[in-house]
Protein backbone atom coordinates (compact mmCIF):
# COMPACT_ATOMS: atom_id res chain seq x y z
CA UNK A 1 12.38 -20.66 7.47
CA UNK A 2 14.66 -18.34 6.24
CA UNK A 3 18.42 -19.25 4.98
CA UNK A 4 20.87 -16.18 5.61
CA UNK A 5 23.59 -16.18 3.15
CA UNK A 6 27.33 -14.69 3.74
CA UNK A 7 27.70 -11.40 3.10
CA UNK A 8 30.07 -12.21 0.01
CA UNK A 9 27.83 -15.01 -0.98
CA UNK A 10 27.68 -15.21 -5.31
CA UNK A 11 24.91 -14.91 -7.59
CA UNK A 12 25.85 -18.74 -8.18
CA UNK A 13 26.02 -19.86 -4.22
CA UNK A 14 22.24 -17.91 -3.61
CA UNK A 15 20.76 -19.66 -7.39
CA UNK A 16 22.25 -23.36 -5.85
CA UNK A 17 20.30 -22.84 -2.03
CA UNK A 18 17.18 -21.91 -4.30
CA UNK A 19 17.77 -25.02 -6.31
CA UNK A 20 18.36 -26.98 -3.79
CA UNK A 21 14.98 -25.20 -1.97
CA UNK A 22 12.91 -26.35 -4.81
CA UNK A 23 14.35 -29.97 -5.18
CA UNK A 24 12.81 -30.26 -1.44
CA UNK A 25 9.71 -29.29 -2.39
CA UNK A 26 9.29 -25.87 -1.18
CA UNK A 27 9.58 -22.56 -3.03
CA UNK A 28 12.26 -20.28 -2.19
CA UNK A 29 12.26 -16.24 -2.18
CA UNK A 30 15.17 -14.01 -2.24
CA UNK A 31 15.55 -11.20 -0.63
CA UNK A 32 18.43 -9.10 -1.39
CA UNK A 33 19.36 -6.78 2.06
CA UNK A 34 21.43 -3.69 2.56
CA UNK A 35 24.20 -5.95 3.41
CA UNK A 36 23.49 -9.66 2.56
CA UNK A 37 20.91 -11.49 0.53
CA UNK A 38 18.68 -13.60 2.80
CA UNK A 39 15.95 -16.82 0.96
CA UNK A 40 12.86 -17.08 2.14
CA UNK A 41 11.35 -20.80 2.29
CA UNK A 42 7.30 -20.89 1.76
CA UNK A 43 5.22 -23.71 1.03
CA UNK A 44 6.81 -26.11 4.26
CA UNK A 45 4.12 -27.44 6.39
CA UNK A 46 6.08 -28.28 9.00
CA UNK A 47 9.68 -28.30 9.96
CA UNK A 48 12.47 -28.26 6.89
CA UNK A 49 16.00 -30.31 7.49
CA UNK A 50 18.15 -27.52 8.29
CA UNK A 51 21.28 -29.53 7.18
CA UNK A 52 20.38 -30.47 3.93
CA UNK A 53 20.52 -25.99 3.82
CA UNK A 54 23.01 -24.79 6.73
CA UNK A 55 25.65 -26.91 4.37
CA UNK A 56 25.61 -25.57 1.11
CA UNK A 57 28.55 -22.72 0.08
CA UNK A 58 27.75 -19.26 1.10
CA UNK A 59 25.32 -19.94 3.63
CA UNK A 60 25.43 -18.00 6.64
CA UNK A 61 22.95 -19.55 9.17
CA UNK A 62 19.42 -20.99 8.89
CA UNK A 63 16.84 -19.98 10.93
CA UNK A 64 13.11 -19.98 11.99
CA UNK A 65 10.60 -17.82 11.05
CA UNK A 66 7.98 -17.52 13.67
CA UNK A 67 5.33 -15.43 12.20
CA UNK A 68 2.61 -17.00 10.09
CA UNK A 69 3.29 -14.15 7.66
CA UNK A 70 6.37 -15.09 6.33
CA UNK A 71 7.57 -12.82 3.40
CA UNK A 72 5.89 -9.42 4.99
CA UNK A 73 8.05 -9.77 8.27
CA UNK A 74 11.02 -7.89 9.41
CA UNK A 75 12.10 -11.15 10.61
CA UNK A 76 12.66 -11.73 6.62
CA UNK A 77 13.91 -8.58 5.66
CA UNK A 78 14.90 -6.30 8.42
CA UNK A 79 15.46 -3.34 6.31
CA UNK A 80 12.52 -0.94 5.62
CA UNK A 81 10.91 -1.43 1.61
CA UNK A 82 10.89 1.46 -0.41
CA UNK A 83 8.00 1.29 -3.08
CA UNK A 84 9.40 3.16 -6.28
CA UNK A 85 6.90 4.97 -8.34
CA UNK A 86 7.81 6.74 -11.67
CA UNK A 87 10.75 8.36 -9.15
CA UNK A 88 8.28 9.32 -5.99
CA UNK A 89 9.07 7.36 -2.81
CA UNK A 90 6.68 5.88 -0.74
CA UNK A 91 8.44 4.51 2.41
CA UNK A 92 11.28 6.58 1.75
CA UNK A 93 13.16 9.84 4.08
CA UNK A 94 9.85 11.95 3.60
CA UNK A 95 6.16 11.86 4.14
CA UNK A 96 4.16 11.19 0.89
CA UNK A 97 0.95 13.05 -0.23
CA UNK A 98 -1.91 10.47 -2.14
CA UNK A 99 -4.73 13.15 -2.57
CA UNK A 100 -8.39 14.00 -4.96
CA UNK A 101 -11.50 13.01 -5.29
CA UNK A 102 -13.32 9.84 -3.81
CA UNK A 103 -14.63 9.61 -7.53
CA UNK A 104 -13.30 10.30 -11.20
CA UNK A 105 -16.25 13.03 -12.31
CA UNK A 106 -15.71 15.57 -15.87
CA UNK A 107 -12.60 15.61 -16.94
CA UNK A 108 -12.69 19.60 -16.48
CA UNK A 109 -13.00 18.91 -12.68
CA UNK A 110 -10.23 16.55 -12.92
CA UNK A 111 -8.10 19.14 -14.20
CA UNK A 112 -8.90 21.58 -12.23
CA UNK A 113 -8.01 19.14 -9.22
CA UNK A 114 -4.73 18.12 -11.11
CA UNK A 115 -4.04 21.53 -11.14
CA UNK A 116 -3.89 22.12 -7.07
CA UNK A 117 -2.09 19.15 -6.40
CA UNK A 118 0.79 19.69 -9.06
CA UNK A 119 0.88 23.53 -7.23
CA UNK A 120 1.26 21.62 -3.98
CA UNK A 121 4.06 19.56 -5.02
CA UNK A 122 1.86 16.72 -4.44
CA UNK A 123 3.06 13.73 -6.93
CA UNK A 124 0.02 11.04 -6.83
CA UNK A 125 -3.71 12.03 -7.50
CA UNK A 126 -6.38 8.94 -6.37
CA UNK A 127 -9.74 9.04 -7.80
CA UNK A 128 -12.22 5.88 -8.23
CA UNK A 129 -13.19 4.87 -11.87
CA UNK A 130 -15.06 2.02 -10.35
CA UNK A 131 -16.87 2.52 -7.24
CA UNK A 132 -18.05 -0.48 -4.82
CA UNK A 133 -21.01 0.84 -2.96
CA UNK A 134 -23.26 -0.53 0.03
CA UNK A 135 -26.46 0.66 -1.56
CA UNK A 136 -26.62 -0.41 -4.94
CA UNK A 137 -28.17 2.68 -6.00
CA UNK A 138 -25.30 4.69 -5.30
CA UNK A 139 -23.40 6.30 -7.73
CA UNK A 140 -21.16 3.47 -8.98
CA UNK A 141 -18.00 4.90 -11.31
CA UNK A 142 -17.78 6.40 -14.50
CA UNK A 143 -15.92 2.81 -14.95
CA UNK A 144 -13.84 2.52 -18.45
CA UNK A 145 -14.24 6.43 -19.33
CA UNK A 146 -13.15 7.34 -15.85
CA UNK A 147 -9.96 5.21 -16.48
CA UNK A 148 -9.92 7.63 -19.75
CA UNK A 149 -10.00 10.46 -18.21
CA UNK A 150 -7.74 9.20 -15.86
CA UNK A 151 -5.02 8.75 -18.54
CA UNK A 152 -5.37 12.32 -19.85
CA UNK A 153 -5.18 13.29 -16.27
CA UNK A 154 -1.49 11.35 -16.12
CA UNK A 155 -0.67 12.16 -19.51
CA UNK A 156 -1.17 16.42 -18.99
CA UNK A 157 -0.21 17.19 -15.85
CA UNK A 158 2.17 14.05 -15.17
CA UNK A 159 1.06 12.83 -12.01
CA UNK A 160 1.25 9.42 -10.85
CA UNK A 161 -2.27 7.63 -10.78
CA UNK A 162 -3.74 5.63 -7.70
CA UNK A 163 -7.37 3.95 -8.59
CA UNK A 164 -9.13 1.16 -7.51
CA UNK A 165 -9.76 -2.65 -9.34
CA UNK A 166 -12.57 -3.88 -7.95
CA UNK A 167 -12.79 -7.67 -10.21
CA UNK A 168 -10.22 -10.24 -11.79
CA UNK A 169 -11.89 -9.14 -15.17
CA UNK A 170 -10.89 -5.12 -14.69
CA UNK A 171 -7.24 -5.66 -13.33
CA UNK A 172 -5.94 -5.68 -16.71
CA UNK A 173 -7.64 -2.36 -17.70
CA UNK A 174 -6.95 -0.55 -14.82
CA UNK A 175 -3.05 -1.63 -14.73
CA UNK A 176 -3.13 0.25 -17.82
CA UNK A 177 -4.09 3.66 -16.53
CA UNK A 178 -2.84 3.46 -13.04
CA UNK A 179 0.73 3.52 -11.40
CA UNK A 180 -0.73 2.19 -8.36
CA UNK A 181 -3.52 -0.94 -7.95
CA UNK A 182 -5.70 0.01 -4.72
CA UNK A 183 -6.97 -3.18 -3.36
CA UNK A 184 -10.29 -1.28 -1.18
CA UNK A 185 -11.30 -2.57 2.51
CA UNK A 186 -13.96 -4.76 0.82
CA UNK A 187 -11.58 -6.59 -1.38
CA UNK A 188 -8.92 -7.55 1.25
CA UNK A 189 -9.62 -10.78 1.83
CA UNK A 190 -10.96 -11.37 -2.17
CA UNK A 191 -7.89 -14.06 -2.16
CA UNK A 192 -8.42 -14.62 -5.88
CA UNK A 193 -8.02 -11.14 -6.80
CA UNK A 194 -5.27 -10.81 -4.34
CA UNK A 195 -3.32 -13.74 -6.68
CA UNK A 196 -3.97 -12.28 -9.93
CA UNK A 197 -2.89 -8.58 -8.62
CA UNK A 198 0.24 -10.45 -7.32
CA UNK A 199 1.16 -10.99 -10.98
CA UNK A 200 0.83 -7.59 -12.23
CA UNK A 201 4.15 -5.17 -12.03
CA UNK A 202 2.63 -2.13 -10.66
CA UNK A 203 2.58 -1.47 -7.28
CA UNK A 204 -0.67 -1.94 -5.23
CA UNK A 205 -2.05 0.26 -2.19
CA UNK A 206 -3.55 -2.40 0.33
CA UNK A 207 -6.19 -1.55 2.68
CA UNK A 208 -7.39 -2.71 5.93
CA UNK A 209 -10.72 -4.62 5.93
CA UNK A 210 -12.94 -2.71 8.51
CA UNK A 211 -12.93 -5.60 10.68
CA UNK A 212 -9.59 -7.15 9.81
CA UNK A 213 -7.08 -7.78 12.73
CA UNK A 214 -3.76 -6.57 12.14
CA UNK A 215 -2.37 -10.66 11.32
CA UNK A 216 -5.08 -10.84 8.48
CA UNK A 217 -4.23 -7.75 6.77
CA UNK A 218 -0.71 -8.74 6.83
CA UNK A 219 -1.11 -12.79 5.74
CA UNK A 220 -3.65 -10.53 2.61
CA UNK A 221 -0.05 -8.98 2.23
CA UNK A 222 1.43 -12.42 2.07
CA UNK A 223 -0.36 -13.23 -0.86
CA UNK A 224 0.56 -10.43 -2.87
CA UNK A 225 4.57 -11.12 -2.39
CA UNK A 226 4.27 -14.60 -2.38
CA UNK A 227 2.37 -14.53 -6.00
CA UNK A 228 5.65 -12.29 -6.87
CA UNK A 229 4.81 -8.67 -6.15
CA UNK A 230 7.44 -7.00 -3.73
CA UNK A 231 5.85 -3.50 -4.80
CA UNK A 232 3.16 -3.12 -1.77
CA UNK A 233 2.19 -0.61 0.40
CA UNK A 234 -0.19 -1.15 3.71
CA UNK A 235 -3.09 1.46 3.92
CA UNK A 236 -4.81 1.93 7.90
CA UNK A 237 -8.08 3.45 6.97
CA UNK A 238 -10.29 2.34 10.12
CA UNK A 239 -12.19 0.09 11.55
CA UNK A 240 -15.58 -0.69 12.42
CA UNK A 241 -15.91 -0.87 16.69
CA UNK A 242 -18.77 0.43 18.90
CA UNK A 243 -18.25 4.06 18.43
CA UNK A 244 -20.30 5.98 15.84
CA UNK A 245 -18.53 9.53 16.11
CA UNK A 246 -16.72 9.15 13.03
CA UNK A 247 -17.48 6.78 10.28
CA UNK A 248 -14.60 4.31 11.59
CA UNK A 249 -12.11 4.18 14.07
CA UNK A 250 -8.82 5.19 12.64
CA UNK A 251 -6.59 2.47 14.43
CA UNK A 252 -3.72 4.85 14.79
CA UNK A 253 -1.85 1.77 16.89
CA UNK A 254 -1.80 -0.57 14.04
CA UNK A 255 0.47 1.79 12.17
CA UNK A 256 3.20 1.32 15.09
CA UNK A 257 2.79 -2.40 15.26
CA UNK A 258 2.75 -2.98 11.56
CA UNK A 259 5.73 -0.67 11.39
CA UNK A 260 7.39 -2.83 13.90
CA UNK A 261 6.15 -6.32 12.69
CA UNK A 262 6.41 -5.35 8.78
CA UNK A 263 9.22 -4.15 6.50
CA UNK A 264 6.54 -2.79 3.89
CA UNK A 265 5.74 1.16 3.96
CA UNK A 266 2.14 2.28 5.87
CA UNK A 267 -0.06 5.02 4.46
CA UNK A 268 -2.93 6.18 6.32
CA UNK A 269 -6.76 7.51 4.88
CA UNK A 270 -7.52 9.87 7.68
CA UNK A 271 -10.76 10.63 5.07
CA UNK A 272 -12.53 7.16 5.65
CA UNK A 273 -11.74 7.10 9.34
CA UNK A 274 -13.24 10.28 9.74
CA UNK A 275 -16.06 10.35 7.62
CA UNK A 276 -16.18 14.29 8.51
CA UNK A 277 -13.77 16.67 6.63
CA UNK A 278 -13.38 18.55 9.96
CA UNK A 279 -11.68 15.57 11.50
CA UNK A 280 -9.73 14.53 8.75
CA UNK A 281 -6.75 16.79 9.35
CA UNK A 282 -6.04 16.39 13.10
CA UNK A 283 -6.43 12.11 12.32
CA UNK A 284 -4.21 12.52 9.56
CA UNK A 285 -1.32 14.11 11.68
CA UNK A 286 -2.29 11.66 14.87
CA UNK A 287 -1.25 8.94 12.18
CA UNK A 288 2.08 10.59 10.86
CA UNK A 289 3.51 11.26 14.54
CA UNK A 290 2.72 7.26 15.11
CA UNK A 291 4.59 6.92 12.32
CA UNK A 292 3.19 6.25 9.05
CA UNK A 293 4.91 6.70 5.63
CA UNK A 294 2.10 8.76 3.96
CA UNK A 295 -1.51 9.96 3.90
CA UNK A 296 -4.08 9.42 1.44
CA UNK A 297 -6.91 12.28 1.42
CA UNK A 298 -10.23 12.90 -0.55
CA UNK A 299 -9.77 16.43 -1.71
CA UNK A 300 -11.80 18.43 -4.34
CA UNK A 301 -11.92 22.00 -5.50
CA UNK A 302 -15.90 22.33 -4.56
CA UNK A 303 -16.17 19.01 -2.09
CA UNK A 304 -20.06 20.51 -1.33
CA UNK A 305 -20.86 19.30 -5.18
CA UNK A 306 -18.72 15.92 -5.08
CA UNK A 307 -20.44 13.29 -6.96
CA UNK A 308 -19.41 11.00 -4.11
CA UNK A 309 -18.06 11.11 -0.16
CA UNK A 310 -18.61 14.88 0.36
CA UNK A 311 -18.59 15.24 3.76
CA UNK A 312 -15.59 13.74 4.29
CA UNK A 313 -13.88 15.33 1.32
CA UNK A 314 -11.52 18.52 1.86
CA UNK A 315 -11.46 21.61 0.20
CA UNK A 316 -8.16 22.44 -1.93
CA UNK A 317 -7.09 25.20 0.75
CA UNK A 318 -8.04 23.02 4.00
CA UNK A 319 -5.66 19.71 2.21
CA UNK A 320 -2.73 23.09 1.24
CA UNK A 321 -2.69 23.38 5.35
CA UNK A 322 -2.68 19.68 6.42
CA UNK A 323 -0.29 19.31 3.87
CA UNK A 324 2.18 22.45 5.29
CA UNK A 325 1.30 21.21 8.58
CA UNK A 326 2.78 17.85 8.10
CA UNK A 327 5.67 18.68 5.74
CA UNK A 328 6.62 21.00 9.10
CA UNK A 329 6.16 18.49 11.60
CA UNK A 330 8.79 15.84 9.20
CA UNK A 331 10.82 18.01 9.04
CA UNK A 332 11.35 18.56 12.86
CA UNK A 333 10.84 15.71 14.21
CA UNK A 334 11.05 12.59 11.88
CA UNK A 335 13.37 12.42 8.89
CA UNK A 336 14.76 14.62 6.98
């Protein structure tokens, strides 16, 4: 349910319907709007007395909220979310650029990588510090002295950092280094996780489980804002279906239905989809023309030596083009 206040409605008049949301039971969310503030009822498990609500001074109109997803929904907040990082825009009037390696390696490669991307205007470098891999053998992270690495990465060349926490017992440790919390496709549905990121005050880069339908990656969403975080960004990076051509099917539809079912901002990996570096570029601009907010790419100044994801992993020349290509295409066609 969702209680739509005036559009002169007072600090006071929006505090005394969330009172009054409480006192029934529930828990109330508001959502301030371009125009007018609108409070979001969770926790109801079945209909709430709209005129114990609909009464109260400032209110505008109460009405239903159909989808199961509640706080995620344009229904809730028709107006697009802009996620705010260190003064870079994700969600905003432009396309934004997530690129580097799948994993942190020597912090002399990490330079050199930092290096590129700065010269690119590209604000946000990713990189794993802990790694979850299907064979256990696998190279797993350089863990707490990739985080450290990671800081002197932020700390030199001033980028904003995007790594993945892979436990409840790391999330502390890597809010500290990073300026965004990836939750990976693995992890989607890791509800306790989901609740403890929820209380952080970084934003956090949500991705698609490979077999997650569009309603489960959004109710993963749920938890996030519900536990408090309004900071979150959707990430499509495919899913598992019958073809093997690429490594996953990158589901460019789900980033026009999420755009149209969800007020949160939709990245794409074109990288993971692919699983090829020579189809990561042409799947990268598929997703921006169905309108996604941003791409996140493995890049790497040698990808041939990578310590992890090679083949899928562009070289710093081959991510300068996608990157021209799709700063050309915004420009004509999309925003600004």
């Amino acid at each position: 349910m969702l209680v739509v206040m005036n559009v002169g409605a007072t600090a006071e008049q929006i505090e005394a319907v969330a009172r009054a949301i409480r006192e029934l039971g529930f828990t109330p969310h508001a959502m301030p709007g371009a125009q007018r503030t609108a409070v979001c009822v969770t926790g109801n498990k079945g209909p709430v007395h709209r005129d114990a609500l609909a009464q109260l001074p400032g209110v505008s109109e109460v009405i239903s909220v159909s989808k199961p997803y509640k706080l995620v929904s344009r229904e809730a907040q028709p107006e697009s979310t802009v996620v705010a990082v260190n003064g870079h825009a994700i969600g905003g009037t432009a396309i934004q650029f997530i690129a580097g390696p799948c994993s942190v390696e020597s912090e002399d490669r990490m330079f050199g990588i930092a290096e590129r991307l700065v010269a690119m205007n590209i604000p946000f470098l990713r990189a794993g510090a802990y790694k979850p891999r299907t064979s256990p053998y696998a190279f797993q992270g350089l863990e707490k002295e990739g985080l450290r690495i990671l800081d002197r990465v932020r700390e030199r060349f001033g980028l904003r950092i995007v790594t993945e926490v892979l436990s409840e017992e790391t999330v502390d440790e890597v809010t500290a280094a990073a300026d965004v919390l990836q939750i990976g496709a693995r992890n989607m549905q890791n509800f306790a996780l989901l609740k403890k990121v929820a209380r952080c005050t970084k934003p956090v880069l949500l991705k698609r489980g490979a077999s997650a339908t569009v309603e489960e990656w959004l109710m993963a969403a749920e938890y996030l804002l519900s536990g408090g975080n309004r900071q979150v960004i959707l990430c499509e990076r495919g899913i598992r279906t019958f073809s093997d051509h690429t490594r996953n099917t990158l589901d460019v539809s789900a980033i026009a239905v999420v755009k149209s079912l969800s007020h949160l901002p939709v990245v794409a990996d074109p990288s993971h989809a692919a699983g090829r570096r020579e189809f990561v570029a042409p799947l990268g601009k598929a997703a921006v023309a169905a309108g996604a907010d941003g791409l996140i790419i493995e890049a790497h100044v040698d990808p041939n030596s990578a310590w992890s994801d090679g083949a899928q992993t562009l070289g710093m020349d081959e991510l300068e083009r996608l990157v021209e290509d799709v700063r050309r295409y915004d420009a004509a066609f999309r925003r600004t």
